[in-house]
Protein backbone atom coordinates (compact mmCIF):
# COMPACT_ATOMS: atom_id res chain seq x y z
CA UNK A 1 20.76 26.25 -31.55
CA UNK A 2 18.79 22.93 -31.38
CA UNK A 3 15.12 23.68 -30.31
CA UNK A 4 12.78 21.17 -27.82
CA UNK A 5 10.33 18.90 -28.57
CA UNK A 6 8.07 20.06 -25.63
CA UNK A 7 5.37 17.10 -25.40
CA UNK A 8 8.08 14.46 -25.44
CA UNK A 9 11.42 16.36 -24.08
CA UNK A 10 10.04 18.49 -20.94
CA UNK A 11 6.87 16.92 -19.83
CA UNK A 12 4.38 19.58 -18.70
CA UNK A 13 1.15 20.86 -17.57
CA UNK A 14 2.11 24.73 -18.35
CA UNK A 15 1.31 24.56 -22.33
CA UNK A 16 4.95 25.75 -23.29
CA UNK A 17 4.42 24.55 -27.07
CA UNK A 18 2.21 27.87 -27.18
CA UNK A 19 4.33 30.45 -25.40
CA UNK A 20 6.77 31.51 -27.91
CA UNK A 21 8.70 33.68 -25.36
CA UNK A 22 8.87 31.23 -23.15
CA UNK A 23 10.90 28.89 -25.39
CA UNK A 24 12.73 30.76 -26.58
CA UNK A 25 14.00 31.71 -23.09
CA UNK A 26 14.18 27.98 -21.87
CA UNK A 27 16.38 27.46 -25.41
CA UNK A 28 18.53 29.64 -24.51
CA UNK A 29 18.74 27.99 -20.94
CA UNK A 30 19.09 24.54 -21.39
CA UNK A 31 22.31 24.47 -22.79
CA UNK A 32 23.86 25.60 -20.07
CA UNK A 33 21.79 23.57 -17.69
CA UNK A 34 23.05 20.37 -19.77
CA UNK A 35 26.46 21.45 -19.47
CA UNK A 36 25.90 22.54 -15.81
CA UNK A 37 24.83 18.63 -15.25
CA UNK A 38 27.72 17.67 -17.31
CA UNK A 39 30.25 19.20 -15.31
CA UNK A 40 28.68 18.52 -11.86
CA UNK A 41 26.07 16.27 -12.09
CA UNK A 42 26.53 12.16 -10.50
CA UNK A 43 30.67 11.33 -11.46
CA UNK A 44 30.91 8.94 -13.96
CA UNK A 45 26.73 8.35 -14.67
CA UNK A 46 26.45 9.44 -17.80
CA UNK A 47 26.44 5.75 -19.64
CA UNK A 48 24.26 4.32 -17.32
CA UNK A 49 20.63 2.76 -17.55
CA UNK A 50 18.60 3.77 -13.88
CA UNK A 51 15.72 2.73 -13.15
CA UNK A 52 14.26 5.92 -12.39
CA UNK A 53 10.87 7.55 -12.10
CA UNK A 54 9.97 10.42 -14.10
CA UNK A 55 7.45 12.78 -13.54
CA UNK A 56 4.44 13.17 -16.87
CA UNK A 57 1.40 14.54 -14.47
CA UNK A 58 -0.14 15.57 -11.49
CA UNK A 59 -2.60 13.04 -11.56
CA UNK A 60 -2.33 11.58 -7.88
CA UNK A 61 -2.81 8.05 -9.19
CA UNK A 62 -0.44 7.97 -11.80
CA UNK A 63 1.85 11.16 -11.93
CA UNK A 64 5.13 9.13 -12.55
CA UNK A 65 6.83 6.70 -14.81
CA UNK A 66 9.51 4.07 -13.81
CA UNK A 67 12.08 2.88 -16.61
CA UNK A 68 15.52 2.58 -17.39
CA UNK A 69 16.41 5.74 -18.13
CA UNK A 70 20.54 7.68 -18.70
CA UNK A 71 20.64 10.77 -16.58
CA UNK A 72 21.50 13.32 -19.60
CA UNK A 73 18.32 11.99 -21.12
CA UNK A 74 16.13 12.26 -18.03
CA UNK A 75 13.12 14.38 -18.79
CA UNK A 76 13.37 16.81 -16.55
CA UNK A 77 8.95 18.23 -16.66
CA UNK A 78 7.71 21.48 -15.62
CA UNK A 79 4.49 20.86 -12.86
CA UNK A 80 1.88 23.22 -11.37
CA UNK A 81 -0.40 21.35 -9.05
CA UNK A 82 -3.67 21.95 -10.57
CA UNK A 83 -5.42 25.58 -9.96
CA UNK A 84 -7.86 25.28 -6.71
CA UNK A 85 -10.72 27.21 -8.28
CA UNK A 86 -11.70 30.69 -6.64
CA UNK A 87 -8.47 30.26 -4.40
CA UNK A 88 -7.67 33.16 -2.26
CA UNK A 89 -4.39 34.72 -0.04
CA UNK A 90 -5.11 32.98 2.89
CA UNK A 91 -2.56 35.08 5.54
CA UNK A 92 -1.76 38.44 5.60
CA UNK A 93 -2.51 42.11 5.21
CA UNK A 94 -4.78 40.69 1.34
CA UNK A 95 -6.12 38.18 3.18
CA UNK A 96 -9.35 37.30 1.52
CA UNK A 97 -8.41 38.52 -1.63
CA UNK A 98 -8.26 36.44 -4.78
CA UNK A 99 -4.33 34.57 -5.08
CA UNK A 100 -2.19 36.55 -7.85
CA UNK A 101 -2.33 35.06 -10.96
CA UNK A 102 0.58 37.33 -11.69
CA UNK A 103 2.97 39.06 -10.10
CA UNK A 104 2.42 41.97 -7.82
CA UNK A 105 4.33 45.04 -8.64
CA UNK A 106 4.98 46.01 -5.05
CA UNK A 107 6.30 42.38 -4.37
CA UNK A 108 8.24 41.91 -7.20
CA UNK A 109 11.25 41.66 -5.66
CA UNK A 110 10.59 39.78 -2.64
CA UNK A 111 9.02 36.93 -4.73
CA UNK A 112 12.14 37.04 -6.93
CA UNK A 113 14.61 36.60 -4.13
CA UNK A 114 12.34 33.69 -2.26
CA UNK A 115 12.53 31.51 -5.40
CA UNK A 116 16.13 32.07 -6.35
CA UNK A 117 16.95 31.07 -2.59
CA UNK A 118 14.87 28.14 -3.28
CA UNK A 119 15.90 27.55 -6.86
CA UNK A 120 19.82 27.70 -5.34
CA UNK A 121 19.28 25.10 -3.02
CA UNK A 122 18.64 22.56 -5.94
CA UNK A 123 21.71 22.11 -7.81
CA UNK A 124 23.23 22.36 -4.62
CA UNK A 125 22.45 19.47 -3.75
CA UNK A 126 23.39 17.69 -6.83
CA UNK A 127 26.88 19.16 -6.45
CA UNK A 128 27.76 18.09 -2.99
CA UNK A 129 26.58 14.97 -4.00
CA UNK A 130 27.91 14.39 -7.35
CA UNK A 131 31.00 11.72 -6.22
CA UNK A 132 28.41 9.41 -3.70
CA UNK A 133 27.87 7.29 -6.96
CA UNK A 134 31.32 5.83 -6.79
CA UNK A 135 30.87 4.53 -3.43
CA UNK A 136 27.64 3.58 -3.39
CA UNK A 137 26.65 0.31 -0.96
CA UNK A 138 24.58 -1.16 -3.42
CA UNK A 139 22.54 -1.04 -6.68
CA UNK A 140 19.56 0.10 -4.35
CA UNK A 141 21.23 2.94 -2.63
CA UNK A 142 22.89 4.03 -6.13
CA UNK A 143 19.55 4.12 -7.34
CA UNK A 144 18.25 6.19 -4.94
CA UNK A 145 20.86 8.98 -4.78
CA UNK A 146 20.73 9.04 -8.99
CA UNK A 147 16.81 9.99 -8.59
CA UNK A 148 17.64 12.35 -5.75
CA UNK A 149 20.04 13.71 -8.22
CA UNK A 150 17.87 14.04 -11.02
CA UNK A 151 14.66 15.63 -9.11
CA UNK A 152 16.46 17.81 -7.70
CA UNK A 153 17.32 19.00 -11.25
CA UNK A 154 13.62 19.07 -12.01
CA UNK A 155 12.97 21.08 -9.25
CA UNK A 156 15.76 23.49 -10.46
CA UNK A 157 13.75 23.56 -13.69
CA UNK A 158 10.23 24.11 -11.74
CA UNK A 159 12.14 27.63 -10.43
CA UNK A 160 13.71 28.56 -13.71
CA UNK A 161 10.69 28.42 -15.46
CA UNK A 162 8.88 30.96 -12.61
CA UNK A 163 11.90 32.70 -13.07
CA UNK A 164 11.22 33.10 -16.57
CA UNK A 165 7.78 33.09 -17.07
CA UNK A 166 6.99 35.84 -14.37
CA UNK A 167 9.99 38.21 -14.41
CA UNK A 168 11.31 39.05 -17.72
CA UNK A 169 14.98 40.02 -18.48
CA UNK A 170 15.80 39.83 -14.49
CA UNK A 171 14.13 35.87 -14.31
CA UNK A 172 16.24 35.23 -17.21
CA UNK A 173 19.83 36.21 -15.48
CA UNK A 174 18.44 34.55 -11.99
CA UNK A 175 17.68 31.90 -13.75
CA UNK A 176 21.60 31.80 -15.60
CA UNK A 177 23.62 32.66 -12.07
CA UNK A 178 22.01 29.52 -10.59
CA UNK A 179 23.85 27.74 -12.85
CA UNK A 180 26.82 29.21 -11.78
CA UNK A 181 27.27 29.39 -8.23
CA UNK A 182 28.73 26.23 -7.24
CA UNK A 183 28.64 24.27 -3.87
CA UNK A 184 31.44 25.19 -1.34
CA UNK A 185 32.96 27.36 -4.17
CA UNK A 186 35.27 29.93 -2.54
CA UNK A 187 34.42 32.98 -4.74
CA UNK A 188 30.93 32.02 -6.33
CA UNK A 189 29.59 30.06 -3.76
CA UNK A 190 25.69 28.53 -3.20
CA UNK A 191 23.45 31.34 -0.98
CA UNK A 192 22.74 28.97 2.21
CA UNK A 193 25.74 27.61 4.44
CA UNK A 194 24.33 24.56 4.56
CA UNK A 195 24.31 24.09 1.16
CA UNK A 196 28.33 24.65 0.93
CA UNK A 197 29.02 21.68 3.16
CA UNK A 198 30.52 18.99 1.98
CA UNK A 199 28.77 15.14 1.65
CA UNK A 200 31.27 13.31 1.59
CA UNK A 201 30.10 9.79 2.52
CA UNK A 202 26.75 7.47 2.79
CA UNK A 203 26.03 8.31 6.39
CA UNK A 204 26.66 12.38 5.40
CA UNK A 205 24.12 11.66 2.59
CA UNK A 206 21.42 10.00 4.32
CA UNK A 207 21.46 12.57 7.03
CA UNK A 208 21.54 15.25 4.36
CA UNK A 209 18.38 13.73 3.02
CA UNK A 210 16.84 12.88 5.74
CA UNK A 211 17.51 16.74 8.12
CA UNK A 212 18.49 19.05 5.16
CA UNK A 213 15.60 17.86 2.56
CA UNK A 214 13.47 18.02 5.52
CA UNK A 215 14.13 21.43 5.53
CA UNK A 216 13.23 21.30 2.14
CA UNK A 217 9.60 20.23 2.76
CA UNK A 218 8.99 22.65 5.09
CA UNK A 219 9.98 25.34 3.37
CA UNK A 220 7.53 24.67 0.44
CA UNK A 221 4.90 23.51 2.35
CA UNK A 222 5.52 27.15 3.42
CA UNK A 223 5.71 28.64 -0.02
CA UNK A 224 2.98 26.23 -1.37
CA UNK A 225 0.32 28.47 0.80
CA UNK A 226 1.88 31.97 -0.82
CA UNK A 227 -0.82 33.97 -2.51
CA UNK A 228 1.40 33.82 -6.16
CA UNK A 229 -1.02 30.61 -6.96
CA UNK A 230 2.19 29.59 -9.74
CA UNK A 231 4.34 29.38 -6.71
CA UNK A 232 1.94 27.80 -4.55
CA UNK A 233 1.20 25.22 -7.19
CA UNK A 234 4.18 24.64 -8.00
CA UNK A 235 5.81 23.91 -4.93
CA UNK A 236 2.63 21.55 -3.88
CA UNK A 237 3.77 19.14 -6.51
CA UNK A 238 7.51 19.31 -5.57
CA UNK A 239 6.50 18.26 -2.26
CA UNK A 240 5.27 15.09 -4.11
CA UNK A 241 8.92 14.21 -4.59
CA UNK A 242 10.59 15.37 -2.12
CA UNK A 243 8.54 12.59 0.38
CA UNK A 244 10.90 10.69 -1.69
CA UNK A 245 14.08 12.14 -0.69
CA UNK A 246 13.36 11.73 3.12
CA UNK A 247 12.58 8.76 2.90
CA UNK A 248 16.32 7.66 1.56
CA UNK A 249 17.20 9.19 4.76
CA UNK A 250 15.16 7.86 6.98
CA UNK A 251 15.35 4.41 5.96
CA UNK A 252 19.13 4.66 5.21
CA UNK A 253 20.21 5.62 8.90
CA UNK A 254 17.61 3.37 10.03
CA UNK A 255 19.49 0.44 7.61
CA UNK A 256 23.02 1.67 9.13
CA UNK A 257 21.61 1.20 13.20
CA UNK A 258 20.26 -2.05 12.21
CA UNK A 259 23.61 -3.56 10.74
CA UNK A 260 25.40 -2.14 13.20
CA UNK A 261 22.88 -4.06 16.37
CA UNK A 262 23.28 -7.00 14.32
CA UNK A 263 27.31 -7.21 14.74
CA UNK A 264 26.71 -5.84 18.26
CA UNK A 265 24.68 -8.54 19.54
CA UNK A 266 26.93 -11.26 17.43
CA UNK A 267 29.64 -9.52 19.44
CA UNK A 268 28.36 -8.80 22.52
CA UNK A 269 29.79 -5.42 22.88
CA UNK A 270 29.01 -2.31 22.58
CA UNK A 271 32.71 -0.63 22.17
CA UNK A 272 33.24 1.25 19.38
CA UNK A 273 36.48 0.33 19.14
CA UNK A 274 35.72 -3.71 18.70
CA UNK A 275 32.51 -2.30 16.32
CA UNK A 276 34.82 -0.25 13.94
CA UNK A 277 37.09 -3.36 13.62
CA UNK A 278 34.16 -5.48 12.37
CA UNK A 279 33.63 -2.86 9.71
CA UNK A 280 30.68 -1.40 11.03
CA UNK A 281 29.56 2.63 12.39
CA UNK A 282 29.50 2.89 16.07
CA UNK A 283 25.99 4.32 17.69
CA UNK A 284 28.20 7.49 19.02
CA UNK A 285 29.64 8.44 15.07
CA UNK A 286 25.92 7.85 14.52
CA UNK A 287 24.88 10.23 17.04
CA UNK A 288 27.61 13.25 16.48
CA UNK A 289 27.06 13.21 12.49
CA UNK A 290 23.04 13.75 13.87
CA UNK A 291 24.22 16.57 15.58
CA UNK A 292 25.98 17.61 13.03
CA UNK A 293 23.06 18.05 10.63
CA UNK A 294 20.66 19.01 12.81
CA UNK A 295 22.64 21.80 14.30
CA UNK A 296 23.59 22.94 10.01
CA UNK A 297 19.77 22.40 9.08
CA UNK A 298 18.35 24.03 11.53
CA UNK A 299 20.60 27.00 10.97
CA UNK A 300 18.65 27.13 7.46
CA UNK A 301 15.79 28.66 8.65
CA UNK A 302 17.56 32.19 9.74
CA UNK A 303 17.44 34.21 11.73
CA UNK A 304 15.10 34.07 14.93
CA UNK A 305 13.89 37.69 14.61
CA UNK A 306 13.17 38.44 11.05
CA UNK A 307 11.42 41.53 9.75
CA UNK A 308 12.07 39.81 6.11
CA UNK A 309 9.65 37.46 7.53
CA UNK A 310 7.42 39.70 8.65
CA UNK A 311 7.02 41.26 5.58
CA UNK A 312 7.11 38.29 3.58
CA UNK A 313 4.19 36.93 5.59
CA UNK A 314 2.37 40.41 5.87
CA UNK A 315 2.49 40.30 2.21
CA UNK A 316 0.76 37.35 1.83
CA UNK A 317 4.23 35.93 -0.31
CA UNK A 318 5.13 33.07 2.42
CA UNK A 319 2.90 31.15 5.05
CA UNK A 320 3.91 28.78 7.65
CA UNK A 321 3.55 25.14 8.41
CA UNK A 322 -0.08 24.76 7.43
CA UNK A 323 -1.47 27.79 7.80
CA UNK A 324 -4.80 27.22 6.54
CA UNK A 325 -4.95 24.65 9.23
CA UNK A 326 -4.07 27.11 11.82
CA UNK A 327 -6.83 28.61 14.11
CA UNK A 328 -5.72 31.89 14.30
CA UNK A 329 -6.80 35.19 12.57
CA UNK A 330 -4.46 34.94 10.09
CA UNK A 331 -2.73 38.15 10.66
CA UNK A 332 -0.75 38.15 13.80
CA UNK A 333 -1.34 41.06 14.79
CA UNK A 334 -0.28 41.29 18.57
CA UNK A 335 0.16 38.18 19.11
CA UNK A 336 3.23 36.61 20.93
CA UNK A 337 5.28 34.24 20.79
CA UNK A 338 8.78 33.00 22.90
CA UNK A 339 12.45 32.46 21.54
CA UNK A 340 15.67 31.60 23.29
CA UNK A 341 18.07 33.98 24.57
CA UNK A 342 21.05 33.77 27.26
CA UNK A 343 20.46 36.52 29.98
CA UNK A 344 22.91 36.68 33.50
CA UNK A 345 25.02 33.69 31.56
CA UNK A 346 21.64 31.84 31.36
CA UNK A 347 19.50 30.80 28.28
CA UNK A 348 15.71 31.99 29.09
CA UNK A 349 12.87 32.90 27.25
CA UNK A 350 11.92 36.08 25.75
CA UNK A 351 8.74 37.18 24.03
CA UNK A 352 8.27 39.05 20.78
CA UNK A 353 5.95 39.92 18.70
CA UNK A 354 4.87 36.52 16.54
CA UNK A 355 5.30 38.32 12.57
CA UNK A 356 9.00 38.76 13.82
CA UNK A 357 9.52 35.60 15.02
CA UNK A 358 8.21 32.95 12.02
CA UNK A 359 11.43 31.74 11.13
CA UNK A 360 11.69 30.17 14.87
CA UNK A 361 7.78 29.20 14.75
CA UNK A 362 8.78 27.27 11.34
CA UNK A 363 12.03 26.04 13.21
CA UNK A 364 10.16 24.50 15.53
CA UNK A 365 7.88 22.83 13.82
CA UNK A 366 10.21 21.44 11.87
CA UNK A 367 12.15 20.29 14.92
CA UNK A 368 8.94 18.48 16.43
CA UNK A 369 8.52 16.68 12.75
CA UNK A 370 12.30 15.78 12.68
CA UNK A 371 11.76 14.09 16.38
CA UNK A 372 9.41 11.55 15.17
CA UNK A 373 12.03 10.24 12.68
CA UNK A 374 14.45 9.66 15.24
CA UNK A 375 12.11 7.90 17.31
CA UNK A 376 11.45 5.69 14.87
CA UNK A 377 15.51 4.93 14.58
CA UNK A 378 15.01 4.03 18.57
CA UNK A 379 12.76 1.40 17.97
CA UNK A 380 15.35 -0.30 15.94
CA UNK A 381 17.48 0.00 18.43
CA UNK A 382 14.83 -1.41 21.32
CA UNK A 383 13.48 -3.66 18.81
CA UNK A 384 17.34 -5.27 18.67
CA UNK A 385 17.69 -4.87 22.58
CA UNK A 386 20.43 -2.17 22.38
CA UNK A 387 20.15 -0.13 25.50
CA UNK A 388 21.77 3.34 23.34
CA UNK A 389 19.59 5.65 22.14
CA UNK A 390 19.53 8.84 19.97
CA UNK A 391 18.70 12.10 20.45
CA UNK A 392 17.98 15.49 18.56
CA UNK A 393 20.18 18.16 20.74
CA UNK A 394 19.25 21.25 22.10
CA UNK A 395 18.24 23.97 19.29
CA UNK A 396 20.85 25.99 20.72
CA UNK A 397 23.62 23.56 20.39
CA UNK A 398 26.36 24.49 17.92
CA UNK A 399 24.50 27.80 15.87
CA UNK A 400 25.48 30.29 13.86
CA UNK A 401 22.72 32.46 12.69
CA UNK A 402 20.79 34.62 14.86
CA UNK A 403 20.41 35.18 18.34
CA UNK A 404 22.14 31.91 19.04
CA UNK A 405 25.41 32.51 16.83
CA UNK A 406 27.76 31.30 19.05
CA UNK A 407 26.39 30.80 21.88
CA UNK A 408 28.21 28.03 23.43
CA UNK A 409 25.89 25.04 24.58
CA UNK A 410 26.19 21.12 25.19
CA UNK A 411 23.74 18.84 23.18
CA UNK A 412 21.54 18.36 26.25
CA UNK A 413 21.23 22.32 26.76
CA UNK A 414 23.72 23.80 29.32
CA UNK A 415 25.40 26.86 28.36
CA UNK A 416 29.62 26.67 28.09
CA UNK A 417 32.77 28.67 28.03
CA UNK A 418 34.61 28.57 25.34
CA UNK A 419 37.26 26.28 27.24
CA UNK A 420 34.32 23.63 27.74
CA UNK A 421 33.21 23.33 24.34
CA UNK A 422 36.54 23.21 23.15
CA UNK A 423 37.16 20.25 25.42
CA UNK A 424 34.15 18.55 24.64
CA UNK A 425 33.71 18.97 20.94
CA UNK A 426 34.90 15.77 19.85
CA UNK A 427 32.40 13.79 21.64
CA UNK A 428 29.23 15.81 20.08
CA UNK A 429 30.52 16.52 16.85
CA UNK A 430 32.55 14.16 13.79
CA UNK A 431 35.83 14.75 14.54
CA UNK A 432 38.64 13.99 11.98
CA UNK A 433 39.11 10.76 12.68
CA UNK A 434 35.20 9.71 12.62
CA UNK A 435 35.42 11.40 9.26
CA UNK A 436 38.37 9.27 8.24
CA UNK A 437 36.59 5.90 10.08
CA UNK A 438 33.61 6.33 7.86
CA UNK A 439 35.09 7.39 4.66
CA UNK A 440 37.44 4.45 4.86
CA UNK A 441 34.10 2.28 4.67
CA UNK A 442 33.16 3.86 1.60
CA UNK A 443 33.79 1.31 -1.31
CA UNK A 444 31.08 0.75 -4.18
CA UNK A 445 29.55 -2.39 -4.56
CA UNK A 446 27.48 -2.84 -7.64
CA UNK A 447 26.60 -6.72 -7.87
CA UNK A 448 22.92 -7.24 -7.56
CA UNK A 449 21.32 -8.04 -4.18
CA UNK A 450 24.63 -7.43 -2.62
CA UNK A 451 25.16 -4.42 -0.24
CA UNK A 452 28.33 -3.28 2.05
CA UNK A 453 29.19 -4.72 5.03
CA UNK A 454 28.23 -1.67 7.08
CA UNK A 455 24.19 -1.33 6.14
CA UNK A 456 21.51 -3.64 6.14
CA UNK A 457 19.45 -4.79 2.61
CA UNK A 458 16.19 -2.43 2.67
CA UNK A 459 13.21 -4.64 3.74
CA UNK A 460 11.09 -3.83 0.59
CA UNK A 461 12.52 -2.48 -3.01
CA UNK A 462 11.23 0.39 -5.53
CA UNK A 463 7.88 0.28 -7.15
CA UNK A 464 7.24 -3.20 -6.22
CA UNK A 465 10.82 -4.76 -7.45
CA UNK A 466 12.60 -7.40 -5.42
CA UNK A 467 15.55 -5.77 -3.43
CA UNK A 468 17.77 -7.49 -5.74
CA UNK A 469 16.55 -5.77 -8.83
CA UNK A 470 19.18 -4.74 -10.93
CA UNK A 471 18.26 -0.74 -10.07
CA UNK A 472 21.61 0.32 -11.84
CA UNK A 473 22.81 -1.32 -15.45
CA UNK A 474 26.62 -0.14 -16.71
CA UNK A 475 27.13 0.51 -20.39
């Protein structure tokens, strides 16, 4: 078995070159990770030069690299934000106590699970992703989705090594079943739903990364305040990159609007029908693939009564939305707070008691931050004097996990029979034929500077390169 050169191979901050059981266990991983990335990593990459960045620090002003770089050869670093000196759980029943250097005994297991969930998310990704490449609208956006792709990866690695530093013989095995659960996979399949959907197209993929990585942030930035300090540390730098991430979403939807007002106003119309002819996505596909990924994303923070995380919180393992920002006590102890519920064929309001109810108090904070995103699409759209405009639906629109499973409701929040949704479906959701519409758009166009006739050139390129910097090079 070929060992690793760990200054040069694996950029890190954790000093593997002197933990001898450590290598050894990330010898005997890599392999398979390789052939993991092999087998569904980015279709047909594996020649290519992509000007990617690459993490070597934490240093704020310089913690990454740009260069041509192919994929298999990425250096895929382990990164623990640095240690905050005399740091201390900051929530909880050991609030006030110093953060765990190591693990606790009596939370062994609850750590575990939280960063394999989090750990199974990454190659996820990758996999439902892994065919975009051949369809890609430009050099840019090829780009893009390759260092998507390959930070996800690292981020993968950033698990596996907790994994395997903290917990022994069972890290190890977590650390090999990640590897082989596979996205949408009908008897081995990834541990969230929304992780088993498919991507199939640019639009899918841009509202993946901009709703579904979203989710992503705010679960570390929950994690990053857990009293484990490696955890906390480590997710703090993956946060770094996953800024990243959303913003290929962001600005990719906010690309696809602005094409699509450009052949509106040169057509004067606003009929999808006319709009699809000229090769372009009408402002109501636009709207029902939102829905579509809201609805799944939001899905991905559980349940809206948890004791889970109750006692993930009580334990001082998993914080919310900055906590230490919070003016609270800390503990939660009697307090409130109010989640949806249909009563007399109504949805009201129902209290509970706050500790069981941080899933929805992370849920909605992550639906106010995915708002502002959206309102910056609508100032596209006002800037190009469209009257349409976008909208996040209501929370209880199309869920199902928790109290909501189910539940019938409209985007705008009015509660259905089962007759009603099935009637109206097709107008808040991507029906078959949208599907079809879109992926027919899908064809790859590699020539530099030049990007598909259904998404407008970014405004600025990467690290300071012209947009029509040759981002991808074939071999």
């Amino acid at each position: 078995m070929s060992t690793i050169n760990y200054a040069e191979k694996i950029p890190n901050n954790v000093d593997l070159s002197g933990d001898k059981t450590l290598q050894r266990a990330l010898e005997h991983w890599q392999p398979g990770f390789l052939n993991w990335w092999q087998d569904m990593g980015p279709e047909g990459s594996p020649n290519y030069d992509v000007y990617l960045r690459t993490a070597v620090s934490v240093d704020p002003s310089g913690w990454a690299h740009f260069d041509y770089v192919k994929m298999p050869d990425y250096r895929w670093g382990i990164f623990l934000n640095q240690a905050e000196a005399g740091r201390q759980v900051n929530f909880g029943e050991h609030k006030g106590e110093a953060a765990w250097q190591d693990v606790p005994g009596e939370h062994r297991a609850n750590l575990r699970r939280i960063i394999v969930t989090q750990g199974d998310t990454e190659p996820a990704s990758v996999e439902q992703q892994r065919h975009l490449g051949l369809t890609a609208p430009s050099l840019y956006d090829m780009r893009n989705l390759f260092q998507v792709n390959v930070e996800e990866g690292r981020h993968l690695w950033a698990m596996v090594y907790l994994l395997h530093r903290y917990f022994g013989r069972d890290g190890r095995e977590e650390g090999d079943a990640l590897l082989q659960r596979r996205s949408g996979d009908a008897d081995n399949p990834r541990i969230l739903q929304a992780f088993n959907e498919k991507t199939p197209d640019w639009l899918s993929f841009f509202m993946f990364t901009y709703f579904t990585d979203r989710d992503g942030k705010f679960q570390l930035c929950a994690l990053a305040e857990s009293g484990f300090d490696p955890l906390a540390r480590t997710c703090r730098f993956m946060l770094t990159e996953e800024a990243h991430h959303m913003f290929v979403g962001e600005s990719g939807v906010s690309r696809v609007i602005q094409r699509t007002c450009e052949v509106m106003n040169q057509l004067k119309t606003d009929d999808p029908a006319q709009l699809r002819a000229a090769g372009v996505i009408d402002l109501p596909t636009v709207q029902r693939y939102l829905n579509f990924h809201f609805s799944v994303t939001i899905d991905l923070f559980g349940a809206d009564e948890s004791s889970n995380a109750a006692i993930f919180y009580n334990s001082g393992l998993k914080g919310r939305f900055e906590e230490t920002k919070r003016t609270d006590d800390h503990r939660l102890q009697g307090d409130a707070y109010r989640l949806l519920a249909v009563q007399d064929g109504a949805l009201v309001e129902r209290e509970v008691p706050m500790l069981n109810a941080l899933n929805e108090v992370l849920r909605d904070d992550y639906i106010t931050d995915s708002r502002g995103g959206v309102a910056r699409w609508n100032r596209v759209l006002e800037k190009a004097g469209v009257d349409f405009r976008l909208t996040t639906p209501h929370k209880a629109f199309n869920r199902k996990i928790g109290t909501l499973a189910k539940v019938r409701v409209s985007p705008d929040g009015k509660l259905l029979s089962e007759q009603e949704w099935n009637a109206g479906m097709d107008q808040w959701l991507p029906s078959a034929s949208d599907r079809a519409y879109v992926a027919s758009l899908m064809g790859r166009v590699v020539a530099p500077g030049k990007y598909a006739n259904w998404i407008a050139p970014p405004s600025v390129g990467i690290n300071r390169q012209p947009v029509d910097f040759e981002y991808v090079r074939f071999n």
